[in-house]
Protein backbone atom coordinates (compact mmCIF):
# COMPACT_ATOMS: atom_id res chain seq x y z
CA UNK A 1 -46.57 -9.29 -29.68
CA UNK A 2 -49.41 -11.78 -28.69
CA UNK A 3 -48.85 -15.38 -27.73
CA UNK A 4 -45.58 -17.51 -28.06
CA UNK A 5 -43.97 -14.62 -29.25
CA UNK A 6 -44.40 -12.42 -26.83
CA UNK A 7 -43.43 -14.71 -24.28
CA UNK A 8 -40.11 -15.59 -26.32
CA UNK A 9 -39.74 -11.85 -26.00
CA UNK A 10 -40.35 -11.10 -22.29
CA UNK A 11 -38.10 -14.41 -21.33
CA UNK A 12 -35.31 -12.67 -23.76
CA UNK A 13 -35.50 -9.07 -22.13
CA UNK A 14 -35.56 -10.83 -18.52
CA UNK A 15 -32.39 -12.75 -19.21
CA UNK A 16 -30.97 -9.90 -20.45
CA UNK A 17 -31.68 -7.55 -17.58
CA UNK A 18 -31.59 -9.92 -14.71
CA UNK A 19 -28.59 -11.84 -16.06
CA UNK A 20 -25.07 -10.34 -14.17
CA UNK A 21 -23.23 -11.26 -16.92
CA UNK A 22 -25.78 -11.46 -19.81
CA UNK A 23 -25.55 -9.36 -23.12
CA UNK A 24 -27.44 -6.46 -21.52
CA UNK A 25 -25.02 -6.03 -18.61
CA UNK A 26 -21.63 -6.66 -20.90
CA UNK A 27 -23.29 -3.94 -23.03
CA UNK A 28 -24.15 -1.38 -20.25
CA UNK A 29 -20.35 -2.46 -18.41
CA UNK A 30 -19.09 -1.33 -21.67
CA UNK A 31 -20.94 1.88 -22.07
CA UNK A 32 -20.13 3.15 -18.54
CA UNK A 33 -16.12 2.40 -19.08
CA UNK A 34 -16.21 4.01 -22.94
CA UNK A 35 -18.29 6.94 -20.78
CA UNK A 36 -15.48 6.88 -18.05
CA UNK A 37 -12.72 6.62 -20.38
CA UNK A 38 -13.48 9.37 -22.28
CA UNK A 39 -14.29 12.22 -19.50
CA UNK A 40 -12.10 11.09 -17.36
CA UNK A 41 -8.46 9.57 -18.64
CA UNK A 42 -6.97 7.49 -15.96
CA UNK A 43 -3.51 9.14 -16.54
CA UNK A 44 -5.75 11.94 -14.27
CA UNK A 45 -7.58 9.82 -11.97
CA UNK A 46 -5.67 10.23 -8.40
CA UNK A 47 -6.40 6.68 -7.36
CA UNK A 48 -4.62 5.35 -10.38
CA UNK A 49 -1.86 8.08 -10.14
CA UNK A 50 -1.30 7.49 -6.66
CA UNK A 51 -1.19 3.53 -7.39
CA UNK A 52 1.35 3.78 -10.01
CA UNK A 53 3.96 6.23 -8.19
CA UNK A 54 3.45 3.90 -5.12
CA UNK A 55 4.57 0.95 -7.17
CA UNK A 56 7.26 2.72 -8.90
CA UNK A 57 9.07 3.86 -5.68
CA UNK A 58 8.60 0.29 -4.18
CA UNK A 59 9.79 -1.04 -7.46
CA UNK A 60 13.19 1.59 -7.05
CA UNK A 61 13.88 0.81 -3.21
CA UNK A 62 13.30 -2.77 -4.12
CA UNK A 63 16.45 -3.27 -6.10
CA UNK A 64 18.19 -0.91 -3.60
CA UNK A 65 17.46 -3.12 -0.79
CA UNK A 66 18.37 -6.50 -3.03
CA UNK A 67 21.88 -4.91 -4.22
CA UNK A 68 22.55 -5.19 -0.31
CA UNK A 69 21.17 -8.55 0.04
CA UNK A 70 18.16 -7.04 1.91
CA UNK A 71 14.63 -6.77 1.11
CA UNK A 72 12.60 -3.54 1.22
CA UNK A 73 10.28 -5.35 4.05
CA UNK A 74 13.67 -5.35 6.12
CA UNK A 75 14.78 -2.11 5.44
CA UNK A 76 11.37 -0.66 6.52
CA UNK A 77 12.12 -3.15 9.43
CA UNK A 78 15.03 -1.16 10.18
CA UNK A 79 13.67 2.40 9.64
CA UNK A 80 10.51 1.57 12.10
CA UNK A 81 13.02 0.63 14.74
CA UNK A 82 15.58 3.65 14.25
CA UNK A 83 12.12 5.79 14.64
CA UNK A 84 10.85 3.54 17.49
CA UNK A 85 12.56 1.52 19.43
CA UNK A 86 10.94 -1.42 21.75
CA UNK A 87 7.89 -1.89 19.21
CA UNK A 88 6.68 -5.49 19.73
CA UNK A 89 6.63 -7.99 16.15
CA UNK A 90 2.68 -7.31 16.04
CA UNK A 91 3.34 -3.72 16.25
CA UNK A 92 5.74 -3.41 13.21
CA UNK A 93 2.98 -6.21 11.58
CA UNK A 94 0.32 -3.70 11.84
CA UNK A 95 2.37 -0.62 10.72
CA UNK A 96 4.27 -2.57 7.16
CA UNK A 97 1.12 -4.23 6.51
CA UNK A 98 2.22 -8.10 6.67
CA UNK A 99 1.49 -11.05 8.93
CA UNK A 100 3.01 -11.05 11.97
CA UNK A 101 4.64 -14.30 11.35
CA UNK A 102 6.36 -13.02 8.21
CA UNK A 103 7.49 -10.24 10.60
CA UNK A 104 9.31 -12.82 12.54
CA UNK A 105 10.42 -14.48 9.58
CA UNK A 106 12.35 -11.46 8.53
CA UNK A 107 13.44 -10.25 12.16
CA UNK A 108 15.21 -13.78 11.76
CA UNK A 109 16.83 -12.49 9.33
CA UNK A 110 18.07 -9.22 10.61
CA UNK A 111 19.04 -10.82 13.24
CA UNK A 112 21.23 -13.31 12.10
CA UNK A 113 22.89 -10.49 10.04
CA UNK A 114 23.27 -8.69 13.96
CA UNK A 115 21.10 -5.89 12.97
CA UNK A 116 18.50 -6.58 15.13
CA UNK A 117 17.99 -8.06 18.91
CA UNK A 118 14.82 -9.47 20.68
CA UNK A 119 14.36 -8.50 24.09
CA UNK A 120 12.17 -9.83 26.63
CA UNK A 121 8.53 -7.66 27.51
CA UNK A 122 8.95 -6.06 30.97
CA UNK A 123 4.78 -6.98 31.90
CA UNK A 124 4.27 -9.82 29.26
CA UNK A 125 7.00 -12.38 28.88
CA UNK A 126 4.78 -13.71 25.88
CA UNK A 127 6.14 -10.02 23.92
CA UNK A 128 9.41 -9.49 22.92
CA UNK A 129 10.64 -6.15 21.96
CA UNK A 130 12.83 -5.46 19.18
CA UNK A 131 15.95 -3.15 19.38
CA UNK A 132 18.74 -2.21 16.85
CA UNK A 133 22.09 -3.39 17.09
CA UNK A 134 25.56 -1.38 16.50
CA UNK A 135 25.78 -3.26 13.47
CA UNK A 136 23.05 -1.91 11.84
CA UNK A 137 23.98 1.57 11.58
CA UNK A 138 26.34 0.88 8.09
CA UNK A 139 23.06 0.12 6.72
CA UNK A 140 20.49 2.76 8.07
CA UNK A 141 22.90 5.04 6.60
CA UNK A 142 22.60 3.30 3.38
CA UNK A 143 19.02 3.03 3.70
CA UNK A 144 19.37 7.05 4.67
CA UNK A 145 21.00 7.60 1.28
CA UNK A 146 18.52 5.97 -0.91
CA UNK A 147 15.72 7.30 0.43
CA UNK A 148 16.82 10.65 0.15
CA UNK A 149 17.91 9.75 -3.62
CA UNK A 150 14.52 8.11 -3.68
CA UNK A 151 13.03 11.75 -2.60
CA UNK A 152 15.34 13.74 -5.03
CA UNK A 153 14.18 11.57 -8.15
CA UNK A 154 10.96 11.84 -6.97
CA UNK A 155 10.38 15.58 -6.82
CA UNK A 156 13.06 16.40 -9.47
CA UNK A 157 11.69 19.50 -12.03
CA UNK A 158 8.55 20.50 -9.09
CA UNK A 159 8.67 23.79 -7.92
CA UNK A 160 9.05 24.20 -4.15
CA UNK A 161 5.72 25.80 -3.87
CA UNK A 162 3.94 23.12 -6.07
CA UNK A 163 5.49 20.76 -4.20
CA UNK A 164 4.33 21.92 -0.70
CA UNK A 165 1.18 22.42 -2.36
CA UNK A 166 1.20 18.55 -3.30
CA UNK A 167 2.01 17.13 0.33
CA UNK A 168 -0.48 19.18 1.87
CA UNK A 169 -3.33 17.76 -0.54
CA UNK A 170 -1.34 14.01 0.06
CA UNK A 171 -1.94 14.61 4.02
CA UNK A 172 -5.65 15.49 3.46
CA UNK A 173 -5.60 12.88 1.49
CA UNK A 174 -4.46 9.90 4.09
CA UNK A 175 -6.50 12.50 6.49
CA UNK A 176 -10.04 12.02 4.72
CA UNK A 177 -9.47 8.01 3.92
CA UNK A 178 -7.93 7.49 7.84
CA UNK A 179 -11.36 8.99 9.37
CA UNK A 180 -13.34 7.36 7.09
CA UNK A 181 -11.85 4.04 8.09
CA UNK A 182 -12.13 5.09 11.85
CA UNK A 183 -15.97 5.86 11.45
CA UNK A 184 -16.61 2.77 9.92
CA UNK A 185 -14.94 0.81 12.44
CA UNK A 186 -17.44 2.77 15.11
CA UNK A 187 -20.21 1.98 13.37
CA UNK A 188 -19.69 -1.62 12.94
């Protein structure tokens, strides 16, 4: 391949190679998915596993929450609080993984509904700490009752043994990914 050939040639091959999202790469994307698809299903692949029970339980205590005019987000709210009382708005932020604004949005909420009380920060009047109310023990028992429904429906047909099995490789799990995160953060 001499000449204006070969050049038409090496111009092809380095579009395709260099292109991201030339020929070349769509057909190599392909190849390592068809690869990955067949020796490994994703019906087997924990991340995907993991992902799909974590949506279907959120999915479940979703409409329990909204059949009592609450929202999951709350009735983690509520749970956090019954575990811990005093924790600041940036505190449960942190811990249910939203904004600390949209915390405040739904303390409004709960406490509205009487569920809930601010109370002032004994060293930093800029903090207030969040307490349950009386009123909200109807519906941590409700809450109680769901998740242990939740659990039941969850586990239904495993064997004890397989089951303790299960949590112990979940733990190591959240154990491996948590230091992983923490090194990371050191080594920033």
């Amino acid at each position: 391949m001499d000449g204006f050939q070969g050049r038409r040639v090496k111009i092809f091959m380095k579009f395709l190679w260099e292109s991201p999202s030339g020929p070349l790469a769509e057909l190599i994307t392909w190849l390592i998915f068809t690869y990955v698809m067949k020796t490994q299903s994703l019906d087997r692949d924990p991340i995907v596993v993991l992902s799909d029970v974590a949506r279907l339980i959120r999915t479940r205590a979703d409409a329990r929450a909204r059949a009592h005019g609450m929202t999951r987000a709350q009735w983690m709210i509520l749970v956090r609080l019954e575990w811990q009382p005093g924790m600041s708005q940036n505190e449960l932020a942190a811990l249910i993984e939203v904004e600390p604004i949209t915390v405040g949005r739904l303390v409004d909420r709960l406490e509205t509904r009487g569920f809930v009380e601010r109370r002032p920060d004994a060293s930093d009047r800029r903090i207030w700490r969040l307490h349950l109310m009386p009123a909200a023990t109807p519906m941590l028992e409700e809450i109680a009752k769901a998740r242990a429904e939740l659990n039941a429906m969850l586990v239904a047909a495993i064997p004890e043994q397989r089951l303790d099995g299960a949590i112990d490789c979940l733990l190591q799990m959240k154990t491996n990914l948590g230091a992983d995160v923490r090194t990371s953060v050191k080594s920033a």
